[in-house]
N, C-alpha and C. Protein backbone atom coordinates (compact mmCIF):
# COMPACT_ATOMS: atom_id res chain seq x y z
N UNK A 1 28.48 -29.08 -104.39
CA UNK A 1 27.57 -29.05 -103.27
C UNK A 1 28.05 -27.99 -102.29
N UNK A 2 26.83 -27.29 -102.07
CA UNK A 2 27.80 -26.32 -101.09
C UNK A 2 27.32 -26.86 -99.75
N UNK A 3 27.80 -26.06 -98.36
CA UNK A 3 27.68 -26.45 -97.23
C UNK A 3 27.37 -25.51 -96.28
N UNK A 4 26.79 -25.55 -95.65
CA UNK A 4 25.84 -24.55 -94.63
C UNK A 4 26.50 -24.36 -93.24
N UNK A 5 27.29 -23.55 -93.30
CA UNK A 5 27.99 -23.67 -91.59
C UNK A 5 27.14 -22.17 -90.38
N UNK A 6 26.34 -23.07 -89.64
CA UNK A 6 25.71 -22.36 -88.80
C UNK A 6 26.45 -22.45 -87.16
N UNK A 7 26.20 -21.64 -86.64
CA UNK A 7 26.96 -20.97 -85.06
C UNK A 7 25.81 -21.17 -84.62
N UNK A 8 25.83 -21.94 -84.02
CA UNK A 8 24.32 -21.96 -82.82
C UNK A 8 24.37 -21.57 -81.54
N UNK A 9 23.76 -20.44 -80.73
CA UNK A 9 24.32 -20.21 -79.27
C UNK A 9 22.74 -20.85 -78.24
N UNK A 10 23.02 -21.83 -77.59
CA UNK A 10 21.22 -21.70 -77.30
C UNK A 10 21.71 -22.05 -75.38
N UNK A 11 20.27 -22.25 -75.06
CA UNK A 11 20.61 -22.52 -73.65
C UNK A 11 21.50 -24.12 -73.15
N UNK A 12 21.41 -24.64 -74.19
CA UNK A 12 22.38 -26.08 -74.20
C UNK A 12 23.71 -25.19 -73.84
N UNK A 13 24.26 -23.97 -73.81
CA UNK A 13 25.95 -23.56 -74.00
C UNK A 13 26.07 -23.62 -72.34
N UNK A 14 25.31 -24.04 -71.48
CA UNK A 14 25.55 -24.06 -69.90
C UNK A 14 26.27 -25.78 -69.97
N UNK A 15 25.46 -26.55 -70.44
CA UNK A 15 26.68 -27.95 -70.59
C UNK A 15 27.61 -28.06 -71.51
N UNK A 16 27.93 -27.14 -72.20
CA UNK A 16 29.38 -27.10 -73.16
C UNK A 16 30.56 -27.73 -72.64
N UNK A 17 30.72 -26.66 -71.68
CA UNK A 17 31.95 -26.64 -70.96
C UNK A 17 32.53 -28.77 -70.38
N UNK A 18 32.08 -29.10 -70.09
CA UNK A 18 32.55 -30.64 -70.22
C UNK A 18 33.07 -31.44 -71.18
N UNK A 19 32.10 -31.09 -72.40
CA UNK A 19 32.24 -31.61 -73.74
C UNK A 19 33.46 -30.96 -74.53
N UNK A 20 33.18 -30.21 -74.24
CA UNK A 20 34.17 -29.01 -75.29
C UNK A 20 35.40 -29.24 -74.20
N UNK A 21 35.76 -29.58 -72.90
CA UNK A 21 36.88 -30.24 -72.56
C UNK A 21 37.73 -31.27 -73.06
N UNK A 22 36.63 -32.33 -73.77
CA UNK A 22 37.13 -33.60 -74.09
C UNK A 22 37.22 -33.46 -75.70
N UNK A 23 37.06 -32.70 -76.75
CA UNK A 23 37.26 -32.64 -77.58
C UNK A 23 38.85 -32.16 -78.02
N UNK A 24 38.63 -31.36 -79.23
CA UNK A 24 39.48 -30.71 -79.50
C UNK A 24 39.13 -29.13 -79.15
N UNK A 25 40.40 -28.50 -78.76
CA UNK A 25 40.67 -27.12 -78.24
C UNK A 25 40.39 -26.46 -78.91
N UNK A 26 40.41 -26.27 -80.41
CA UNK A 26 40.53 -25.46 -81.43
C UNK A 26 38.73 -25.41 -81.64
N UNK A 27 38.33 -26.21 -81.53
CA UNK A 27 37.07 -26.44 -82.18
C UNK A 27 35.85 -25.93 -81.92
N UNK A 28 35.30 -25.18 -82.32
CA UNK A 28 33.65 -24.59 -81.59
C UNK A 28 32.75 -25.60 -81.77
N UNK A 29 32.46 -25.59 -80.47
CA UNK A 29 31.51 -26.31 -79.83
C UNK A 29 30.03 -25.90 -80.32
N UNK A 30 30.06 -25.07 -80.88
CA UNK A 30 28.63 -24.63 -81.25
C UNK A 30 28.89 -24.25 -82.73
N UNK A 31 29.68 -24.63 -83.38
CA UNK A 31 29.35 -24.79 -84.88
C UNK A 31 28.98 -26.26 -85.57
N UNK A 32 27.96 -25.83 -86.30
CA UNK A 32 27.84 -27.31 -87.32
C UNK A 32 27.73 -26.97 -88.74
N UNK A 33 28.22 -28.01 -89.41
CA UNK A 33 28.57 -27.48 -90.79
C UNK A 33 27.42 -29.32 -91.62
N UNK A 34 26.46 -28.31 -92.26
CA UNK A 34 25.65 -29.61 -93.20
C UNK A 34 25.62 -29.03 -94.71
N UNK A 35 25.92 -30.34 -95.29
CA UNK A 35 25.54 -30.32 -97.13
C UNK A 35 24.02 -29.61 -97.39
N UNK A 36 23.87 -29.13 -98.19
CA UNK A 36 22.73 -28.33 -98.92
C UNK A 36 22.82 -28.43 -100.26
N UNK A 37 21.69 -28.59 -101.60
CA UNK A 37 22.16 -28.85 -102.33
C UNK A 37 21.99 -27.29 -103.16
N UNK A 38 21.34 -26.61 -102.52
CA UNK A 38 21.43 -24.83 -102.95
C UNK A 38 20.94 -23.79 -101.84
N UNK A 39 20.69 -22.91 -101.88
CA UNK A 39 20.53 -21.78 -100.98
C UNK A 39 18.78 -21.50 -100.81
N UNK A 40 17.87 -22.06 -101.11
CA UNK A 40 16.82 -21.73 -100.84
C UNK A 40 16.16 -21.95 -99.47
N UNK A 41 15.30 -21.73 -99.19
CA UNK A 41 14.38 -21.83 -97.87
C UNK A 41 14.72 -23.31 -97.37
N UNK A 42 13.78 -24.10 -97.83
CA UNK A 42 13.90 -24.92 -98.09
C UNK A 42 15.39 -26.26 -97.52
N UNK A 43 16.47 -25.96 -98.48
CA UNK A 43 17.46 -26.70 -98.03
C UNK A 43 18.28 -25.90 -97.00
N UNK A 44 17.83 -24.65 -96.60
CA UNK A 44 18.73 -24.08 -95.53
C UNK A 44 18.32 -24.70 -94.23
N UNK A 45 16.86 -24.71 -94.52
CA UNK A 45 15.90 -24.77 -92.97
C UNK A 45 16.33 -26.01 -92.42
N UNK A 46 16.42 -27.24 -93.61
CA UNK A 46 17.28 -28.53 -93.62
C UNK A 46 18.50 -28.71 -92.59
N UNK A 47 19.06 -28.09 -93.49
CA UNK A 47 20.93 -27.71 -93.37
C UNK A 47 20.87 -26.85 -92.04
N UNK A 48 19.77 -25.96 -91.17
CA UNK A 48 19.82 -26.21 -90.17
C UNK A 48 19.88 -26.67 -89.20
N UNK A 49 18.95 -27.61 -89.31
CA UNK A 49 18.10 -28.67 -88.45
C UNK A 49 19.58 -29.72 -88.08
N UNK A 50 20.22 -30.27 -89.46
CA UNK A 50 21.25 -31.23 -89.22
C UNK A 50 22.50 -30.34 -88.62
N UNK A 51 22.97 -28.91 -88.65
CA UNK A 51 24.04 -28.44 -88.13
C UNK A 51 23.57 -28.33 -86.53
N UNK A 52 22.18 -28.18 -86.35
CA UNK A 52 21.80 -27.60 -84.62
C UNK A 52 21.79 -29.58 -84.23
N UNK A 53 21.24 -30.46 -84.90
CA UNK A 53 21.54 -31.69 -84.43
C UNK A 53 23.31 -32.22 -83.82
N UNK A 54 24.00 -31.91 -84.82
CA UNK A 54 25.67 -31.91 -84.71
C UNK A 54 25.89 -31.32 -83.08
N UNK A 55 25.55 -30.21 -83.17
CA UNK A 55 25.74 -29.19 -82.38
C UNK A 55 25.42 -30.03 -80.60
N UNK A 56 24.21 -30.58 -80.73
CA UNK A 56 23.46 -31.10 -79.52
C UNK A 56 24.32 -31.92 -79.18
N UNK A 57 24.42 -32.78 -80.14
CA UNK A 57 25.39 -34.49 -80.08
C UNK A 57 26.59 -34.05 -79.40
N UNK A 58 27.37 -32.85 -79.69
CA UNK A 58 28.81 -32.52 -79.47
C UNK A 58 28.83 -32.33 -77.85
N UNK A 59 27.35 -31.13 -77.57
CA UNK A 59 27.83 -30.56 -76.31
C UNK A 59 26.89 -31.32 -75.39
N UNK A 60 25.65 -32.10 -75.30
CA UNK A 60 25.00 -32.73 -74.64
C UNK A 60 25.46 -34.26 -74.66
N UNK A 61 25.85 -34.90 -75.85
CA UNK A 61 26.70 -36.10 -75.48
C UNK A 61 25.62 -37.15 -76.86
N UNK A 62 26.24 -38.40 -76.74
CA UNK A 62 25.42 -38.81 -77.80
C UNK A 62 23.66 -39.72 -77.38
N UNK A 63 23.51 -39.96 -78.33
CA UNK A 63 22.07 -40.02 -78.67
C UNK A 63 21.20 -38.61 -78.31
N UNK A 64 21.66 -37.03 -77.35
CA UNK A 64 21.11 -36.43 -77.20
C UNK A 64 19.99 -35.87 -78.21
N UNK A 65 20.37 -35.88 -79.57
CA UNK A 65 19.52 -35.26 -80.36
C UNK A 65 18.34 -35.86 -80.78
N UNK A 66 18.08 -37.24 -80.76
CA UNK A 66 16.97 -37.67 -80.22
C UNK A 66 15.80 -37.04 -79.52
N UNK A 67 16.57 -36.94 -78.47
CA UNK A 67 15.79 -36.26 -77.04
C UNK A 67 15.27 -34.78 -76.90
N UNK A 68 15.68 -34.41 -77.90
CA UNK A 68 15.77 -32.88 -78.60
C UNK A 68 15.57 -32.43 -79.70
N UNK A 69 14.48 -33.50 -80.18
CA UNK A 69 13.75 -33.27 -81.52
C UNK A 69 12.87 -32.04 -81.13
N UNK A 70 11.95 -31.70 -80.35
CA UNK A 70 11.59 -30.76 -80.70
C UNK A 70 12.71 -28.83 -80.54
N UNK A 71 13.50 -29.16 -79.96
CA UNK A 71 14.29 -28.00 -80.11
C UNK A 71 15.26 -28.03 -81.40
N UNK A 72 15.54 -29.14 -81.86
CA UNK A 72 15.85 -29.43 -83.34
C UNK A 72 14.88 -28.74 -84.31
N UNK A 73 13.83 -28.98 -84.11
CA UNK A 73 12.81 -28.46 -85.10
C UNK A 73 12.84 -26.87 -85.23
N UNK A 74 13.47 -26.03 -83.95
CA UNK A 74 12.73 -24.74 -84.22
C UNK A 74 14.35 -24.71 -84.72
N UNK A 75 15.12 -24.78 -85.19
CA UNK A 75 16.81 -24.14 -85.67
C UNK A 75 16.83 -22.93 -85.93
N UNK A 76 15.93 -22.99 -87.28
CA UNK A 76 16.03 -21.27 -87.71
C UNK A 76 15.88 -20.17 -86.33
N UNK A 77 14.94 -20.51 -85.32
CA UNK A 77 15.12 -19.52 -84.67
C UNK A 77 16.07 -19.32 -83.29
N UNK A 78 16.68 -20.26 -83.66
CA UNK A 78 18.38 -20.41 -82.35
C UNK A 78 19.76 -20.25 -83.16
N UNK A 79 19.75 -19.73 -84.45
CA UNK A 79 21.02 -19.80 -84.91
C UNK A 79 21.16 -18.10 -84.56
N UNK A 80 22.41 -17.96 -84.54
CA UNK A 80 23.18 -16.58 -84.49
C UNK A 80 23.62 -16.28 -85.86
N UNK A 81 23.98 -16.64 -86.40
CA UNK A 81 24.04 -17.03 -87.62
C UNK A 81 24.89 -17.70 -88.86
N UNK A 82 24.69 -17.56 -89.65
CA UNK A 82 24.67 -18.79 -90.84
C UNK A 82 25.66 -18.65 -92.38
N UNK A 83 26.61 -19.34 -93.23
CA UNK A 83 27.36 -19.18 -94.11
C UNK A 83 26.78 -20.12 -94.98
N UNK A 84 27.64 -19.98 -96.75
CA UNK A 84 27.24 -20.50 -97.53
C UNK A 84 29.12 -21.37 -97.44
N UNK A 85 29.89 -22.33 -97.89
CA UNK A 85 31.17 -21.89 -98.46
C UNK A 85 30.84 -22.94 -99.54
C-alpha cells in the first residue's frame, strides 16, 4: 500500500502557531500522510481529502474537521504539494 504525504499551506497556518507549540517540535504541522491503494485520480483526490483532514485536526484542534467539511472538500486545490512513498 503506498501512502500519500501531502504539505498543505492554507489560511488555517495563522492558528498553527498554538498547536504546533503543544505538539512535537520536529513535526510539520501542515503535513498529512494517508493510505492510497494506487496513484490514480481518484485515490489521490481521497488521500487528499484525509491528509488536509489530519492537517485541520492538528492545527485547529479536535473535532475541527467536521466544521471544515467544505474546505476539506476542495484539497486538491490547497495542497503545495504531494508524494508517493
Amino acid at each position: 500500500m503506498r501512502y500519500l504525504i501531502a504539505v498543505i499551506f492554507t489560511v488555517l497556518a495563522l492558528s498553527a502557531v498554538p498547536a504546533a507549540a503543544q505538539g512535537d517540535a520536529t513535526a510539520n504541522p501542515y503535513e498529512g500522510r494517508a493510505p492510497v491503494a494506487d496513484q490514480n485520480a481518484a485515490s489521490r483526490a481521497g488521500g487528499l481529502r484525509n491528509a488536509l483532514a489530519q492537517v485541520v485536526e492538528r492545527v485547529s484542534g479536535p473535532g475541527s474537521s467536521a466544521r471544515a467539511a467544505a474546505v476539506i472538500a476542495n484539497a486538491a486545490n490547497l495542497v503545495q504539494r504531494y508524494g508517493y512513498e
